[in-house]
C-alpha atoms as a PDB file:
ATOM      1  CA  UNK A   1    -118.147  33.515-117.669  1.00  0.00           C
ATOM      2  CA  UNK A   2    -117.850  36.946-119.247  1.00  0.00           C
ATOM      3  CA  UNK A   3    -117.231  39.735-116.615  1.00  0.00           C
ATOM      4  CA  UNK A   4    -116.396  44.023-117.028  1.00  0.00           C
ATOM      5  CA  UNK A   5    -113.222  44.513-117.402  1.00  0.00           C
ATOM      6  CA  UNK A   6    -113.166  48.681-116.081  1.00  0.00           C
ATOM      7  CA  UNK A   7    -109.595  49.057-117.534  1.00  0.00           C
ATOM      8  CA  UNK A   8    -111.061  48.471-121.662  1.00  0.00           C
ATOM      9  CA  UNK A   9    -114.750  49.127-120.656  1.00  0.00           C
ATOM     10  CA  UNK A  10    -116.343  46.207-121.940  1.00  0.00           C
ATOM     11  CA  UNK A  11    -118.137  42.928-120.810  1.00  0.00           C
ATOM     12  CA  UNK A  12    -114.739  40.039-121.910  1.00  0.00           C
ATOM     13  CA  UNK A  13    -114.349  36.360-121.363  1.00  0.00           C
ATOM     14  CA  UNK A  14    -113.168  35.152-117.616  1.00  0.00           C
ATOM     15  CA  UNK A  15    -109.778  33.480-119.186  1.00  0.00           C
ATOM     16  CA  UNK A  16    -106.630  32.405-117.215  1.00  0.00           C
ATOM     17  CA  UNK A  17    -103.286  30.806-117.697  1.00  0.00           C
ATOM     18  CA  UNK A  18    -102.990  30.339-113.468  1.00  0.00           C
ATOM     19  CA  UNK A  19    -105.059  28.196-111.582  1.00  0.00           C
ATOM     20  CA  UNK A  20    -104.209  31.077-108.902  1.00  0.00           C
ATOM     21  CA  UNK A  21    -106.372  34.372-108.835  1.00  0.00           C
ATOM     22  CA  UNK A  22    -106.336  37.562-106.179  1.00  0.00           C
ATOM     23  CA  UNK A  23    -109.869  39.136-106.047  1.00  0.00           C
ATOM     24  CA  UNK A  24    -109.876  42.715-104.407  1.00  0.00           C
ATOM     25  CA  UNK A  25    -112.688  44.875-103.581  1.00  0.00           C
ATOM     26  CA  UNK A  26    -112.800  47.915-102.222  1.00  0.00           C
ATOM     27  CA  UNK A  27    -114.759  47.978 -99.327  1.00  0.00           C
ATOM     28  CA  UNK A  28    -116.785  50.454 -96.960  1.00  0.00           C
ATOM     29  CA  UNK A  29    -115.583  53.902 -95.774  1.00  0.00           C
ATOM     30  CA  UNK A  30    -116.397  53.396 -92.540  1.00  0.00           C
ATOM     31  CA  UNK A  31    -118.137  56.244 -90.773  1.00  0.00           C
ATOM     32  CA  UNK A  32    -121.996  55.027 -89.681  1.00  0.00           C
ATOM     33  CA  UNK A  33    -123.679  51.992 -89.064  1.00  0.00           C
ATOM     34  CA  UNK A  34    -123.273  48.612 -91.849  1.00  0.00           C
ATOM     35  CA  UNK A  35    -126.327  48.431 -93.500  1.00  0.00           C
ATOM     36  CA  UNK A  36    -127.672  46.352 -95.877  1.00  0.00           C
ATOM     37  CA  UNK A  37    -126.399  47.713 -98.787  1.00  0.00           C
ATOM     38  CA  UNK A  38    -122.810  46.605 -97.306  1.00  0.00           C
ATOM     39  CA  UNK A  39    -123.736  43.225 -96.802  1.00  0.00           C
ATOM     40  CA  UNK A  40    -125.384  42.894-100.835  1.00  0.00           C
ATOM     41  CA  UNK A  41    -122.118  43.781-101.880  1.00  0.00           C
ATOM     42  CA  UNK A  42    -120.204  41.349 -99.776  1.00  0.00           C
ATOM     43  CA  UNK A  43    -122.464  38.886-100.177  1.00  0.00           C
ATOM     44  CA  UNK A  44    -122.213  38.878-104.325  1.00  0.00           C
ATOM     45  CA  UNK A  45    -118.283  38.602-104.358  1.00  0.00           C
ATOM     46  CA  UNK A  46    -118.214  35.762-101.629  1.00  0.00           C
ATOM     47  CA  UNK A  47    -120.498  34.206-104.505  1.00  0.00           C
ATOM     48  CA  UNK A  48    -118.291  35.091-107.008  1.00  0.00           C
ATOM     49  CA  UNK A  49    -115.330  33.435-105.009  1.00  0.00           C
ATOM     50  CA  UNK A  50    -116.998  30.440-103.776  1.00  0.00           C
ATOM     51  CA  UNK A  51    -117.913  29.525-107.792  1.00  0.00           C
ATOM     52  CA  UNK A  52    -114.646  30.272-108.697  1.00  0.00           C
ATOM     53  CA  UNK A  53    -113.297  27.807-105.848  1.00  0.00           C
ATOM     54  CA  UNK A  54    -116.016  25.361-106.978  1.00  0.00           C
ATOM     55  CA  UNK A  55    -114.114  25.695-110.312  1.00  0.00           C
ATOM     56  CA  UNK A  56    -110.942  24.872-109.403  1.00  0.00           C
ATOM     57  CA  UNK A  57    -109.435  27.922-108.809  1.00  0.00           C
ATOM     58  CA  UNK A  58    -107.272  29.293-105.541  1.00  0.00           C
ATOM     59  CA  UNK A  59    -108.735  32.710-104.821  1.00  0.00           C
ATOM     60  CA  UNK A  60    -106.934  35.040-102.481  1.00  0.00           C
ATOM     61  CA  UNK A  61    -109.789  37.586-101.414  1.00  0.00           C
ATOM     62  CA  UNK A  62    -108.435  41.099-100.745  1.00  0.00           C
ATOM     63  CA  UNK A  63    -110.690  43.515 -99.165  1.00  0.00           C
ATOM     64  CA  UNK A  64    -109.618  47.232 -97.378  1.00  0.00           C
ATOM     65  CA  UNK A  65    -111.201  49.900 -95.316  1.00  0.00           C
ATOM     66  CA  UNK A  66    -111.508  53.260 -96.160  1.00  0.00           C
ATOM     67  CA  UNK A  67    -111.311  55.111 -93.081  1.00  0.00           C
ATOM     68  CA  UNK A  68    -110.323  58.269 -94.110  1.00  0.00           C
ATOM     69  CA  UNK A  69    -112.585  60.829 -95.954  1.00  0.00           C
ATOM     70  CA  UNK A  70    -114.645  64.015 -95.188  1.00  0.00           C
ATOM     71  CA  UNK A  71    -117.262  61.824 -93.312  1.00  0.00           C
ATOM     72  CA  UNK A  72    -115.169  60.302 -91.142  1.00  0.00           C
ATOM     73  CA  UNK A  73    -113.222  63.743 -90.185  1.00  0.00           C
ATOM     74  CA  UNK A  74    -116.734  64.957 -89.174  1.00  0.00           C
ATOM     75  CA  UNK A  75    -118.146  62.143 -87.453  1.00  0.00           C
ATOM     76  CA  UNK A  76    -114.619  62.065 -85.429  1.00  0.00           C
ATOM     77  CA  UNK A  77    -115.111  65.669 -84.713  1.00  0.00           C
ATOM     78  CA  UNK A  78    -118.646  65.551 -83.760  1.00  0.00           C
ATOM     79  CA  UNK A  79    -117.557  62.774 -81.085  1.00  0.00           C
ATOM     80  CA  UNK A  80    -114.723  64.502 -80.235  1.00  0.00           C
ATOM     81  CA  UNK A  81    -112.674  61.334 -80.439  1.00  0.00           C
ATOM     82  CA  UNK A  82    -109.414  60.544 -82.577  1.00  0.00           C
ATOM     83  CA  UNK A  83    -110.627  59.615 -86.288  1.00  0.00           C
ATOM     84  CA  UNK A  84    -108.608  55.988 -85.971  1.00  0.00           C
ATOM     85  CA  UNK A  85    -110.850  55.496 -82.784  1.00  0.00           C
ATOM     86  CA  UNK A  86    -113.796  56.524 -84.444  1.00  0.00           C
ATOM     87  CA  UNK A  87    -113.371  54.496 -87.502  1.00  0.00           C
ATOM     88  CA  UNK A  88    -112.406  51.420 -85.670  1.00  0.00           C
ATOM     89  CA  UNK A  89    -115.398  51.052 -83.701  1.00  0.00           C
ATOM     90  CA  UNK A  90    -117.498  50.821 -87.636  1.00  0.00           C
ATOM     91  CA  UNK A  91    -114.710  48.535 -88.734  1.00  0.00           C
ATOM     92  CA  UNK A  92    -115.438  46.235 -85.633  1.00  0.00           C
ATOM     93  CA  UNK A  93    -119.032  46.371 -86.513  1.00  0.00           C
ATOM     94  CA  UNK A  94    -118.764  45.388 -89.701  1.00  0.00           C
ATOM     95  CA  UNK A  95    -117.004  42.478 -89.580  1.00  0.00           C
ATOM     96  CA  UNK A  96    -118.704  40.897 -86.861  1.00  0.00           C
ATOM     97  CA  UNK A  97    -122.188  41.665 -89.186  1.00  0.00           C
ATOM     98  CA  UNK A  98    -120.412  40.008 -91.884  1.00  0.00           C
ATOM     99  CA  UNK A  99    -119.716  36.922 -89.876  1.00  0.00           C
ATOM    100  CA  UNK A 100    -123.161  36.587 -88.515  1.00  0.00           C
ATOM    101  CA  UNK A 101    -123.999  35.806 -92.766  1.00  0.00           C
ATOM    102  CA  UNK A 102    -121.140  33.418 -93.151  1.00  0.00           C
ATOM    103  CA  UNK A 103    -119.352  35.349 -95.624  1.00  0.00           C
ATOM    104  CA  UNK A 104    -115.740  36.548 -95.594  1.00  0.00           C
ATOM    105  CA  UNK A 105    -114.487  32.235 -95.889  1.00  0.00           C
ATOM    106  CA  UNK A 106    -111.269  30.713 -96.108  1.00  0.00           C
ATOM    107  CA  UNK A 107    -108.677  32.621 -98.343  1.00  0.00           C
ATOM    108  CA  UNK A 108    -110.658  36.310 -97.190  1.00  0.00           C
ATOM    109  CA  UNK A 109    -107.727  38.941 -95.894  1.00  0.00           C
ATOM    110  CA  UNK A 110    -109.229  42.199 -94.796  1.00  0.00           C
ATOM    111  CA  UNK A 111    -106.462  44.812 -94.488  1.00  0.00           C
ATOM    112  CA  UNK A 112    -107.388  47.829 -92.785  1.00  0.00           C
ATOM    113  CA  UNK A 113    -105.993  50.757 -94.655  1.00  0.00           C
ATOM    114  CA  UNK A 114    -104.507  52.671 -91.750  1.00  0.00           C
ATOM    115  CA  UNK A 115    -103.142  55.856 -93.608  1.00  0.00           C
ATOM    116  CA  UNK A 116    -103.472  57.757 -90.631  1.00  0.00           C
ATOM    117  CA  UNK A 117    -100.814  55.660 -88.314  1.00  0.00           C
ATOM    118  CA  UNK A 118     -96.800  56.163 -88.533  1.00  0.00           C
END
Protein backbone atom coordinates (compact mmCIF):
# COMPACT_ATOMS: atom_id res chain seq x y z
CA UNK A 1 0.00 0.00 0.00
CA UNK A 2 1.57 3.32 -0.94
CA UNK A 3 -0.08 6.31 0.90
CA UNK A 4 0.90 10.59 1.02
CA UNK A 5 3.10 11.16 3.32
CA UNK A 6 2.22 15.42 3.84
CA UNK A 7 5.52 15.82 5.83
CA UNK A 8 7.95 14.88 2.26
CA UNK A 9 4.98 15.47 -0.17
CA UNK A 10 4.96 12.41 -1.99
CA UNK A 11 2.87 9.15 -2.53
CA UNK A 12 5.67 6.32 -0.23
CA UNK A 13 5.33 2.71 0.67
CA UNK A 14 2.97 1.82 3.92
CA UNK A 15 6.18 0.17 5.84
CA UNK A 16 6.42 -0.64 9.61
CA UNK A 17 8.73 -2.15 12.14
CA UNK A 18 5.49 -2.30 14.90
CA UNK A 19 2.67 -4.37 14.51
CA UNK A 20 1.12 -1.28 16.56
CA UNK A 21 -0.10 1.93 14.62
CA UNK A 22 -2.10 5.31 15.98
CA UNK A 23 -4.24 6.75 13.10
CA UNK A 24 -5.44 10.44 13.80
CA UNK A 25 -7.69 12.54 11.87
CA UNK A 26 -8.74 15.67 12.36
CA UNK A 27 -12.23 15.87 12.48
CA UNK A 28 -15.24 18.43 12.07
CA UNK A 29 -15.36 22.00 13.48
CA UNK A 30 -18.46 21.70 14.77
CA UNK A 31 -20.81 24.60 14.20
CA UNK A 32 -24.02 23.32 11.83
CA UNK A 33 -25.63 20.28 11.06
CA UNK A 34 -23.27 16.72 9.99
CA UNK A 35 -23.76 16.31 6.58
CA UNK A 36 -22.72 14.01 4.24
CA UNK A 37 -19.57 15.21 3.45
CA UNK A 38 -18.67 14.34 7.30
CA UNK A 39 -19.75 10.98 7.09
CA UNK A 40 -17.50 10.30 3.41
CA UNK A 41 -14.69 11.23 5.36
CA UNK A 42 -15.33 9.02 8.32
CA UNK A 43 -16.44 6.46 6.44
CA UNK A 44 -12.95 6.16 4.20
CA UNK A 45 -10.61 6.03 7.37
CA UNK A 46 -12.87 3.40 9.24
CA UNK A 47 -11.96 1.55 5.82
CA UNK A 48 -8.61 2.34 6.05
CA UNK A 49 -8.52 0.94 9.73
CA UNK A 50 -10.61 -2.02 9.34
CA UNK A 51 -7.95 -3.25 6.30
CA UNK A 52 -5.26 -2.45 8.34
CA UNK A 53 -6.84 -4.65 11.29
CA UNK A 54 -7.63 -7.27 8.61
CA UNK A 55 -3.81 -7.11 8.15
CA UNK A 56 -2.69 -7.75 11.30
CA UNK A 57 -2.17 -4.61 12.64
CA UNK A 58 -3.47 -2.93 16.20
CA UNK A 59 -4.79 0.48 15.20
CA UNK A 60 -5.52 3.04 17.86
CA UNK A 61 -7.98 5.55 16.01
CA UNK A 62 -7.59 9.15 17.24
CA UNK A 63 -10.11 11.58 16.18
CA UNK A 64 -10.78 15.46 17.82
CA UNK A 65 -13.28 18.21 17.57
CA UNK A 66 -12.66 21.48 16.58
CA UNK A 67 -14.95 23.56 18.42
CA UNK A 68 -13.42 26.67 18.38
CA UNK A 69 -13.19 29.00 15.28
CA UNK A 70 -14.91 32.15 13.84
CA UNK A 71 -18.05 30.01 13.00
CA UNK A 72 -18.61 28.73 16.08
CA UNK A 73 -18.10 32.30 17.96
CA UNK A 74 -20.95 33.45 15.64
CA UNK A 75 -23.28 30.72 15.72
CA UNK A 76 -22.82 30.92 19.76
CA UNK A 77 -23.55 34.54 19.52
CA UNK A 78 -26.42 34.36 17.25
CA UNK A 79 -28.03 31.83 19.90
CA UNK A 80 -26.97 33.72 22.56
CA UNK A 81 -25.71 30.62 24.32
CA UNK A 82 -22.08 29.80 25.74
CA UNK A 83 -19.85 28.56 22.64
CA UNK A 84 -19.04 25.05 24.72
CA UNK A 85 -22.95 24.70 24.83
CA UNK A 86 -23.32 25.50 21.41
CA UNK A 87 -20.68 23.27 20.09
CA UNK A 88 -21.70 20.37 22.17
CA UNK A 89 -25.07 20.04 20.95
CA UNK A 90 -23.15 19.45 16.96
CA UNK A 91 -20.70 17.19 18.72
CA UNK A 92 -23.71 15.10 20.13
CA UNK A 93 -25.13 15.03 16.71
CA UNK A 94 -22.44 13.83 15.12
CA UNK A 95 -21.60 11.01 16.82
CA UNK A 96 -24.85 9.56 17.17
CA UNK A 97 -25.02 10.03 12.94
CA UNK A 98 -21.85 8.25 12.90
CA UNK A 99 -23.17 5.35 14.87
CA UNK A 100 -26.32 4.98 12.92
CA UNK A 101 -23.42 3.87 9.80
CA UNK A 102 -21.51 1.56 12.05
CA UNK A 103 -18.39 3.38 11.89
CA UNK A 104 -16.23 4.71 14.73
CA UNK A 105 -15.40 0.44 15.87
CA UNK A 106 -13.37 -0.98 18.45
CA UNK A 107 -9.97 0.86 19.07
CA UNK A 108 -11.94 4.55 17.89
CA UNK A 109 -11.15 7.37 20.82
CA UNK A 110 -12.80 10.64 20.02
CA UNK A 111 -11.32 13.37 22.24
CA UNK A 112 -13.13 16.47 22.28
CA UNK A 113 -10.69 19.30 22.09
CA UNK A 114 -12.08 21.48 24.85
CA UNK A 115 -9.66 24.57 24.62
CA UNK A 116 -12.18 26.66 25.98
CA UNK A 117 -12.55 24.84 29.63
CA UNK A 118 -9.97 25.48 32.70
Amino acid sequence: MRLFNTATGKKEDFVLDSKNLGLYICGPTVYSDTHLGHAKSYVSFDVLKRWLGYRGYEVRHIQNFTDVSDETALGASKEGIDELEFTRKYEDEFLEKMKCQKTFTRGFNFYLYLSMSN
